[in-house]
N, C-alpha and C. Protein backbone atom coordinates (compact mmCIF):
# COMPACT_ATOMS: atom_id res chain seq x y z
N UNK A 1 -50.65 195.92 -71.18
CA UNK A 1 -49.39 195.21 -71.31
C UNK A 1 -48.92 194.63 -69.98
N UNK A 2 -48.87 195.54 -69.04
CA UNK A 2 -48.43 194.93 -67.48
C UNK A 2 -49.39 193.56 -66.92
N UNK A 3 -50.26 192.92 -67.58
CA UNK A 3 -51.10 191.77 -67.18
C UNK A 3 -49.98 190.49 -67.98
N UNK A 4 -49.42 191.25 -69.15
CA UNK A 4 -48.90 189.78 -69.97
C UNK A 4 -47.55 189.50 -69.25
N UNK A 5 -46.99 190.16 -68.13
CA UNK A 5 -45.96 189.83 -67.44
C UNK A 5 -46.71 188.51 -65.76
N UNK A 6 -47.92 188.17 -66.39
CA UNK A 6 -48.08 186.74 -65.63
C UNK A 6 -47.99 185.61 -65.26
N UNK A 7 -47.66 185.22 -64.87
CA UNK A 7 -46.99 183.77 -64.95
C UNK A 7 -47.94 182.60 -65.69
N UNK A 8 -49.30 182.97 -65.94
CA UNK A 8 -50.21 182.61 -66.63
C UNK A 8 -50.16 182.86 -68.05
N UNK A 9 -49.62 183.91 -68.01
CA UNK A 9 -49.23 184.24 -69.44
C UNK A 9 -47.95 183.88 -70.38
N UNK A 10 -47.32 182.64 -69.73
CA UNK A 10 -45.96 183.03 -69.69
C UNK A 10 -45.52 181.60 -70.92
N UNK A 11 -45.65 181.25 -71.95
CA UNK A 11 -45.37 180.41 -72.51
C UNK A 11 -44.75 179.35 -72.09
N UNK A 12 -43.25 179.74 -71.41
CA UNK A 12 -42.38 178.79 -70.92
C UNK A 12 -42.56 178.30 -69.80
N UNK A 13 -43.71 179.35 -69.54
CA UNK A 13 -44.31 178.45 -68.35
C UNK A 13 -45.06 177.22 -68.35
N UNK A 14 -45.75 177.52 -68.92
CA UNK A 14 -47.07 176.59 -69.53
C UNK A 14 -45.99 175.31 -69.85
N UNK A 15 -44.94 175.57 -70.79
CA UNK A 15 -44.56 174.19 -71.64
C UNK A 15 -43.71 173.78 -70.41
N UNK A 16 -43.51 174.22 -69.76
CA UNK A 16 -42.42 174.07 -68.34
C UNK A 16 -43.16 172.80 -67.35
N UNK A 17 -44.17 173.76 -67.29
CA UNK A 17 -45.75 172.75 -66.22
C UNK A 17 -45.99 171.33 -67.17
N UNK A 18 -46.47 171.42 -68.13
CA UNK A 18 -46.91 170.75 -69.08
C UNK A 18 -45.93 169.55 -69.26
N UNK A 19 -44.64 169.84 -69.34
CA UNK A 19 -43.75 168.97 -69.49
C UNK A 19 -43.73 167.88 -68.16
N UNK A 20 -43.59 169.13 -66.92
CA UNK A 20 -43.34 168.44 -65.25
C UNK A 20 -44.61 167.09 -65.39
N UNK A 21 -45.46 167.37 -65.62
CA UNK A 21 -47.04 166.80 -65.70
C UNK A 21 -46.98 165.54 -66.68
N UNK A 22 -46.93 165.29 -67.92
CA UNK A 22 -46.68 164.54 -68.78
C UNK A 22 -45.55 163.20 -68.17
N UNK A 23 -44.37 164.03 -67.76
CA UNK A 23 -43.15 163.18 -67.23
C UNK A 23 -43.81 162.52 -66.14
N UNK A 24 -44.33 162.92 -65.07
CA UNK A 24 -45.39 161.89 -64.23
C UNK A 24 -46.31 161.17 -64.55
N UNK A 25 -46.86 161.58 -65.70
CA UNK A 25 -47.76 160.90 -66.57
C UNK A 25 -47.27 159.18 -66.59
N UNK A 26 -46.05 159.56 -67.57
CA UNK A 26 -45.75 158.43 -68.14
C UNK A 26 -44.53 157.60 -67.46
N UNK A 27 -44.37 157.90 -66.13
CA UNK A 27 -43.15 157.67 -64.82
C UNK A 27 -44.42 156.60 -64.02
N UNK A 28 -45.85 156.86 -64.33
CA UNK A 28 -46.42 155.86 -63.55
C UNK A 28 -46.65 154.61 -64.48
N UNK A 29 -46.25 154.42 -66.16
CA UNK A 29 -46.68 153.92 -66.66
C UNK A 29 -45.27 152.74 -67.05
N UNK A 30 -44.42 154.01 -66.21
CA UNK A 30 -42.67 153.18 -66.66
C UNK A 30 -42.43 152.20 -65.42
N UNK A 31 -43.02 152.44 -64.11
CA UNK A 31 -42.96 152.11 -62.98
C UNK A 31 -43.02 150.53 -62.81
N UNK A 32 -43.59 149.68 -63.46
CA UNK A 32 -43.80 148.60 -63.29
C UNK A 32 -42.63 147.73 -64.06
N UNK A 33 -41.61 148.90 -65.17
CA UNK A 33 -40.88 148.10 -65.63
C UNK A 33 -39.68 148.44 -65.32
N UNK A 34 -39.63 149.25 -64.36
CA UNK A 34 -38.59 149.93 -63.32
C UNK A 34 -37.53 150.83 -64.28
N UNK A 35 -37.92 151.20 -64.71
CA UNK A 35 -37.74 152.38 -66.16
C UNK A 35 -37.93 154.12 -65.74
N UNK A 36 -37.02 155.04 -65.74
CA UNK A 36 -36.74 156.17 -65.36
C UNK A 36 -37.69 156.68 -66.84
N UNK A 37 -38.12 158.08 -67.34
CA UNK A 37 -38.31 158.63 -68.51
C UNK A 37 -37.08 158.70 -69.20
N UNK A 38 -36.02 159.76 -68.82
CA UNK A 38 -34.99 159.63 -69.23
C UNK A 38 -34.80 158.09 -69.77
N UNK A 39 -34.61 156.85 -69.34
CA UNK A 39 -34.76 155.51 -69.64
C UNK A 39 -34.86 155.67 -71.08
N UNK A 40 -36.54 155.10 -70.76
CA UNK A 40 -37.41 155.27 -71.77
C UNK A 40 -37.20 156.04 -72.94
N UNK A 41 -36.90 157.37 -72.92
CA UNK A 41 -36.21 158.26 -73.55
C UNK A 41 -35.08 157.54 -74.85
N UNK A 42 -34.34 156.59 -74.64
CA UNK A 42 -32.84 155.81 -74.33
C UNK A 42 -33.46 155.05 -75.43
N UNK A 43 -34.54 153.88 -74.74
CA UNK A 43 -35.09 152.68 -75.33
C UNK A 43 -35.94 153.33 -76.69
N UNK A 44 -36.54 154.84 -76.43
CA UNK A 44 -37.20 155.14 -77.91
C UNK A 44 -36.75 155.51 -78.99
N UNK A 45 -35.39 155.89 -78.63
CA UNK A 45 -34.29 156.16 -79.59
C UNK A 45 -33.57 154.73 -80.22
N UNK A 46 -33.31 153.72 -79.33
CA UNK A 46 -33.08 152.73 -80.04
C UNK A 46 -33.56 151.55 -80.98
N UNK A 47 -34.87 151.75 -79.89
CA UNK A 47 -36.05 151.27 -80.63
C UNK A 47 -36.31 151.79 -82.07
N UNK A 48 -36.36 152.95 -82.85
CA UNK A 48 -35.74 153.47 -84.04
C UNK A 48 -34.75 153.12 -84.82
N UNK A 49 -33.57 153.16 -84.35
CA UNK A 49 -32.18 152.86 -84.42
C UNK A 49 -31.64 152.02 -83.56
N UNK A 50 -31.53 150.86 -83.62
CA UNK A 50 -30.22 150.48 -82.85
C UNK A 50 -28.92 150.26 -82.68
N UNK A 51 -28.00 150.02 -82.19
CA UNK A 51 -26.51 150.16 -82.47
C UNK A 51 -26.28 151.68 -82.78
N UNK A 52 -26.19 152.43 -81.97
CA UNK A 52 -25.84 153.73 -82.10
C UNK A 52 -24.18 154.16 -81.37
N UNK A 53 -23.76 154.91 -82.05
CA UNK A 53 -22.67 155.66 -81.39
C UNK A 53 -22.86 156.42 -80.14
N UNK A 54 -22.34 156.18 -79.21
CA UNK A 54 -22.74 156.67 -78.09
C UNK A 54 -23.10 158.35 -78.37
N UNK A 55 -21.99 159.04 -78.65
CA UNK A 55 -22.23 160.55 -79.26
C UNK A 55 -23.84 160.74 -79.90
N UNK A 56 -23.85 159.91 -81.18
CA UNK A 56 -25.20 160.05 -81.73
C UNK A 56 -26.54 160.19 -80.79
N UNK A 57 -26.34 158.95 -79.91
CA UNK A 57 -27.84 159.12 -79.05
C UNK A 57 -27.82 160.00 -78.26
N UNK A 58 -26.66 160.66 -77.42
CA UNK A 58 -26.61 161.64 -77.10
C UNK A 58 -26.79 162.76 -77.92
N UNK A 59 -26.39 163.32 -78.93
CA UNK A 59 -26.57 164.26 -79.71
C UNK A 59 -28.19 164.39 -79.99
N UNK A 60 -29.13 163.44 -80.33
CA UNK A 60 -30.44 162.84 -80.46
C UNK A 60 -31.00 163.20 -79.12
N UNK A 61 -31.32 162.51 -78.10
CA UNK A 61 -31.71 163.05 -76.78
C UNK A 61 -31.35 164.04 -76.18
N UNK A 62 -30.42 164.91 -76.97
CA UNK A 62 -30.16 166.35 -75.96
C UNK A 62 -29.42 165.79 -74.64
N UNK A 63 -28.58 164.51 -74.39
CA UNK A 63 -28.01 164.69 -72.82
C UNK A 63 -26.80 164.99 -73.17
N UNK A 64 -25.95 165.48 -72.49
CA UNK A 64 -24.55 165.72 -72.27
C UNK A 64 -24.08 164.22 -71.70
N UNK A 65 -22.45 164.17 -72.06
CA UNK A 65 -22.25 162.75 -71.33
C UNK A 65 -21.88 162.38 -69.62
N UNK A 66 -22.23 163.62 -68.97
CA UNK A 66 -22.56 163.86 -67.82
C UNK A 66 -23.48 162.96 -67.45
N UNK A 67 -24.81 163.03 -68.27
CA UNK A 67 -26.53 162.38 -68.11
C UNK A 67 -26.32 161.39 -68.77
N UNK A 68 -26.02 161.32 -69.57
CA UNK A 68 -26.00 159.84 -70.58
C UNK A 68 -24.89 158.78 -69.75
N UNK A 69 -23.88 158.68 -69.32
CA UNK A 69 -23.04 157.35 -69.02
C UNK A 69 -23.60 157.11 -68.01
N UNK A 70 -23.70 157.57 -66.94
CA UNK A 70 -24.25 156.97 -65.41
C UNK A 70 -25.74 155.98 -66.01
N UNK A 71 -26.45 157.22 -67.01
CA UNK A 71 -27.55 156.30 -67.29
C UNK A 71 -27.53 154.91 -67.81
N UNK A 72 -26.51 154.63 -69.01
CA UNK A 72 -26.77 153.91 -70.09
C UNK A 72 -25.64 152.88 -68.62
N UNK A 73 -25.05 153.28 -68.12
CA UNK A 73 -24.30 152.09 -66.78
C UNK A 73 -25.41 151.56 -66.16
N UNK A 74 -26.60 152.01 -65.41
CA UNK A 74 -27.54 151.62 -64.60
C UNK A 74 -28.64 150.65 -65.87
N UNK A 75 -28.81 151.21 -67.12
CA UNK A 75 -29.80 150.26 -68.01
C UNK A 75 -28.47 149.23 -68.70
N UNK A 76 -27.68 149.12 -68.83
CA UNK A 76 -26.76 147.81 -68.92
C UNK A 76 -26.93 146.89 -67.56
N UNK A 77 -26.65 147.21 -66.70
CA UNK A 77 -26.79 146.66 -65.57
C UNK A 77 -28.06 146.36 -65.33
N UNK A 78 -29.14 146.68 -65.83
CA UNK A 78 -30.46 145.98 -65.13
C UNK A 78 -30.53 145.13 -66.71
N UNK A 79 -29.95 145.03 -67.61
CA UNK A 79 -30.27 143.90 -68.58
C UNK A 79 -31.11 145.02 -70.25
N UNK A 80 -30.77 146.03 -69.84
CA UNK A 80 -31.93 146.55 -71.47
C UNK A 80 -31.12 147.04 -72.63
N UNK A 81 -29.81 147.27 -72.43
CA UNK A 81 -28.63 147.61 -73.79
C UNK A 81 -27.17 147.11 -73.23
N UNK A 82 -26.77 146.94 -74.01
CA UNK A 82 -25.23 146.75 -74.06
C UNK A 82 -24.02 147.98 -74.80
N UNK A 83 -23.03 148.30 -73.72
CA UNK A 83 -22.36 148.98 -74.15
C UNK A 83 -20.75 148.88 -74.80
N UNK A 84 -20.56 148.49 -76.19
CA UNK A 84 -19.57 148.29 -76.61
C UNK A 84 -18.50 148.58 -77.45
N UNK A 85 -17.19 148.83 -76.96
CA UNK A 85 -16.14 149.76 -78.05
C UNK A 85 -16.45 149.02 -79.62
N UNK A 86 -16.04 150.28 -80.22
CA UNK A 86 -16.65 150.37 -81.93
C UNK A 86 -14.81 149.60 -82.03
N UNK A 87 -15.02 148.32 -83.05
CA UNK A 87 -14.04 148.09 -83.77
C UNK A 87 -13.15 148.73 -84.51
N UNK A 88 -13.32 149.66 -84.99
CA UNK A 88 -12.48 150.61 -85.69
C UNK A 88 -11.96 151.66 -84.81
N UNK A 89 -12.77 152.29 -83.74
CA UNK A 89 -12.15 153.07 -82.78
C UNK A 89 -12.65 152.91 -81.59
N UNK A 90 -11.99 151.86 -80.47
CA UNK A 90 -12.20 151.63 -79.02
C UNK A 90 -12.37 152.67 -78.14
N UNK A 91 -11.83 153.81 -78.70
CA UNK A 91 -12.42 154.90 -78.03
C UNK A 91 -14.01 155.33 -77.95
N UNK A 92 -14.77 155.17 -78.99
CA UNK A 92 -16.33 154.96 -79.25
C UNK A 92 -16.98 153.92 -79.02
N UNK A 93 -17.91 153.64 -78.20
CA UNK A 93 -19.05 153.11 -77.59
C UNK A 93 -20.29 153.33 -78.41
N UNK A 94 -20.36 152.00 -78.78
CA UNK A 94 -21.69 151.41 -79.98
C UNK A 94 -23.07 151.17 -78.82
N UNK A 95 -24.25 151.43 -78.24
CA UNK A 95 -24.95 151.15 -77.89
C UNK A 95 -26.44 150.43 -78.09
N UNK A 96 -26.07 149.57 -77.72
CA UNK A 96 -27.15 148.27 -78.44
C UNK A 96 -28.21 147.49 -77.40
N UNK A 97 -29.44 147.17 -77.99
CA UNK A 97 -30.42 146.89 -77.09
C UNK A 97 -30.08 145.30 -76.91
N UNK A 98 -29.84 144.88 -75.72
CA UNK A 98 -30.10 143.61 -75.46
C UNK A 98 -31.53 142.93 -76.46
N UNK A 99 -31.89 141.30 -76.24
CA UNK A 99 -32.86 140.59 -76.48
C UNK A 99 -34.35 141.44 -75.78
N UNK A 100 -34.24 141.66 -74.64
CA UNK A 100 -34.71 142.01 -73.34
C UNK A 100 -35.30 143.10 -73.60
N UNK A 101 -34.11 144.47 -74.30
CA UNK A 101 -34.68 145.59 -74.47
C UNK A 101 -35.56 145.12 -75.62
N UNK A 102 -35.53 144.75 -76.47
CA UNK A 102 -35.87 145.06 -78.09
C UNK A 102 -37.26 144.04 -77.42
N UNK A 103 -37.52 143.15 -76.36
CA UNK A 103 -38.81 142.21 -76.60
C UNK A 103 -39.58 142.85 -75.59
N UNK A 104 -39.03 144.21 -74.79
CA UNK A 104 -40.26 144.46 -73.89
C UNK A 104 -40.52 145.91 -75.18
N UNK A 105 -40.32 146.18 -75.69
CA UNK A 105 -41.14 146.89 -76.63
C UNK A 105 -42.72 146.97 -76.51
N UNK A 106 -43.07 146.28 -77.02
CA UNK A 106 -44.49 146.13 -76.75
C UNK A 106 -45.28 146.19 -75.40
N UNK A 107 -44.70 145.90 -74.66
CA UNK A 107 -45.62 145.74 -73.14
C UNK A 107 -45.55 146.62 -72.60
N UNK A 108 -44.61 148.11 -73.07
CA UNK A 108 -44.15 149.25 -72.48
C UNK A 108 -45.17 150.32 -73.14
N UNK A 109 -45.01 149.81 -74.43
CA UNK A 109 -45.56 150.85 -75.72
C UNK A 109 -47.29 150.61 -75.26
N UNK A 110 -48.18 149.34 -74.91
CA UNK A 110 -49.29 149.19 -74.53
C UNK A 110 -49.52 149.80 -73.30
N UNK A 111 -48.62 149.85 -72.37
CA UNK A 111 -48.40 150.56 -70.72
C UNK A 111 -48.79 152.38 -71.24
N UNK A 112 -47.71 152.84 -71.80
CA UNK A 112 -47.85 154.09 -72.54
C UNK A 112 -49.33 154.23 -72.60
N UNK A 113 -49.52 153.45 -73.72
CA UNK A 113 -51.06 154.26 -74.31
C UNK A 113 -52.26 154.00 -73.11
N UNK A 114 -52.22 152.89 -72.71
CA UNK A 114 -53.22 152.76 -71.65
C UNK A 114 -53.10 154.02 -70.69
N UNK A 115 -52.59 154.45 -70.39
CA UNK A 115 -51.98 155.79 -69.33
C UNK A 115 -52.18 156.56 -70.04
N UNK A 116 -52.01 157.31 -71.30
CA UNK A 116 -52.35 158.41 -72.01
C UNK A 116 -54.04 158.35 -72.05
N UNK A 117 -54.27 156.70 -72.68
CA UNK A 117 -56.04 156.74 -73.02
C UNK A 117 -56.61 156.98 -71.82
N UNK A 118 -55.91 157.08 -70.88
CA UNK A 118 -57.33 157.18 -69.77
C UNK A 118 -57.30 157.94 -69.39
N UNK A 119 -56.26 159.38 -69.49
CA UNK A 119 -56.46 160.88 -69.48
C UNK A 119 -57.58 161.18 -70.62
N UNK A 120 -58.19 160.58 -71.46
CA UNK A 120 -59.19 160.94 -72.45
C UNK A 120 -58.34 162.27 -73.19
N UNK A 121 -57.18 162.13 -73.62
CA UNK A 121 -56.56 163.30 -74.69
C UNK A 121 -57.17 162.52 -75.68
N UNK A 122 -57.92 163.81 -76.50
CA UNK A 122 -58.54 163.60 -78.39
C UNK A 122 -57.05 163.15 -78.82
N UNK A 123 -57.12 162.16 -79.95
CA UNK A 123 -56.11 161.73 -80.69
C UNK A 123 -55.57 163.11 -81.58
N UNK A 124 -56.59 163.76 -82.30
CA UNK A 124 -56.50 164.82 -82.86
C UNK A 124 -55.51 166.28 -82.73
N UNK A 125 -55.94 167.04 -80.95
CA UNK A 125 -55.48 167.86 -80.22
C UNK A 125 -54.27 167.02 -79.61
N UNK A 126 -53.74 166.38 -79.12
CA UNK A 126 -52.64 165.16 -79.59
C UNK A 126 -51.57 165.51 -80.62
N UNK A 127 -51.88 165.63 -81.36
CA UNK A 127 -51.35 165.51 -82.91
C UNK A 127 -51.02 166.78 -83.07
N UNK A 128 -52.18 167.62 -82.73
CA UNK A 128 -52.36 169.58 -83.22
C UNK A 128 -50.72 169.80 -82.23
N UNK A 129 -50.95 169.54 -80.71
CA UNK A 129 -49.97 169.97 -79.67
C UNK A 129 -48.85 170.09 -80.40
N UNK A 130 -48.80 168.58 -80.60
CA UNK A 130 -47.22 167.98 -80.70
C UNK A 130 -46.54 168.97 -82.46
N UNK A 131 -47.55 168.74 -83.21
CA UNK A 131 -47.04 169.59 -84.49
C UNK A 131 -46.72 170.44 -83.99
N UNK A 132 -47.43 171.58 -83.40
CA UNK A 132 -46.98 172.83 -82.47
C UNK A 132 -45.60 173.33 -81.92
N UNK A 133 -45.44 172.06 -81.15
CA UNK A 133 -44.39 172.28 -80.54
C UNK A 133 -43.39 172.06 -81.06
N UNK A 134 -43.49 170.80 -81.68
CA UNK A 134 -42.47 170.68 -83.22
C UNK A 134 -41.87 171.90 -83.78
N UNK A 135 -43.09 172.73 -84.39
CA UNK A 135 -42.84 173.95 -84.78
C UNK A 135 -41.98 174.72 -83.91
N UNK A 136 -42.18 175.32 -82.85
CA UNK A 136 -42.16 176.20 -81.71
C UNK A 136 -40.27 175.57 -81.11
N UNK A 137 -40.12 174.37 -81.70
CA UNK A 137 -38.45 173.56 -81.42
C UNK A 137 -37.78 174.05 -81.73
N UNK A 138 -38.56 174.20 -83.17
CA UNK A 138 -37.44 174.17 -84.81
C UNK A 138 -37.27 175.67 -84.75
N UNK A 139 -37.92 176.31 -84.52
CA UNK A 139 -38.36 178.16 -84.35
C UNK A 139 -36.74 178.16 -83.10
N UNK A 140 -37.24 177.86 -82.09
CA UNK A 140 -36.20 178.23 -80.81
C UNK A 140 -34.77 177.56 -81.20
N UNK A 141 -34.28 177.00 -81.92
CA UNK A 141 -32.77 176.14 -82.35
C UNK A 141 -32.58 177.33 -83.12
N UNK A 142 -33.42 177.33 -84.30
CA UNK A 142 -32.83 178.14 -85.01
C UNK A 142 -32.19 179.85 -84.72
N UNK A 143 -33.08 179.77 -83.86
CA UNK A 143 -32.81 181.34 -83.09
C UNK A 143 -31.63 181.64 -82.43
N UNK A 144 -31.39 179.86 -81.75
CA UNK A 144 -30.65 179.71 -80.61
C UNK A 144 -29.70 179.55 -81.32
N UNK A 145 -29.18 179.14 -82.20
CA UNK A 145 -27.87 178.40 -83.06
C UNK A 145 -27.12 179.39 -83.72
């Protein structure tokens, strides 16, 4: 038992590393479009949905509005969403992808995979991870909640 107190052994470690690693991954792939992850993060949520309640995408990305306004101020300002009071209550902020955001879609999403494909990850073990962790989310909320 005293071996599984390793830092090798340590789950949250692993997904801890794993995460640090990935986020550089795809920070060299955001780089050319001068795009933070967090960003990116922003644009994949809208890219889904657009016109969101500010709350919502926050609630969705896990940021507090600590992380979220400074951000969504710096991607208004370079041209990739617009931030605007909801007609019915000016107190709420509708967040919407510019022309700009919604047309670099593609050249980001091809950036992505080219950077993933040339780590040679199986599409498969890919897929296995991510179900995994999926799992391993939904497991830790529920625990946590």
């Amino acid at each position: 038992m005293e071996n599984d107190l390793t830092l090798a052994n340590q789950l949250c470690f692993s997904t801890y590393h794993a995460s640090r690693l990935l986020i550089k991954l795809y920070q060299q792939a955001l780089q050319p479009f001068s795009l933070t992850y967090p960003q990116y993060l922003v644009l994949l949520s809208l890219w889904e949905v657009d016109r969101q309640p500010l709350h919502v995408l926050g609630d969705q990305l896990d940021f507090g509005s600590n992380t979220l306004t400074p951000l969504l101020r710096r991607m208004e300002y370079n041209g990739w969403l617009t931030r605007q009071p909801q007609e019915t209550d000016r107190r709420q902020l509708i967040i919407q992808l510019t022309e700009y955001g919604r047309s670099s879609k593609a050249a980001i999403s091809e950036a992505i995979a080219a950077c993933v494909t040339a780590q040679h990850i199986d599409a498969d073990q890919y897929r296995a991870a991510l179900d995994m962790n999926q799992v391993l989310i939904a497991k830790l909320k529920k625990m946590l909640n």
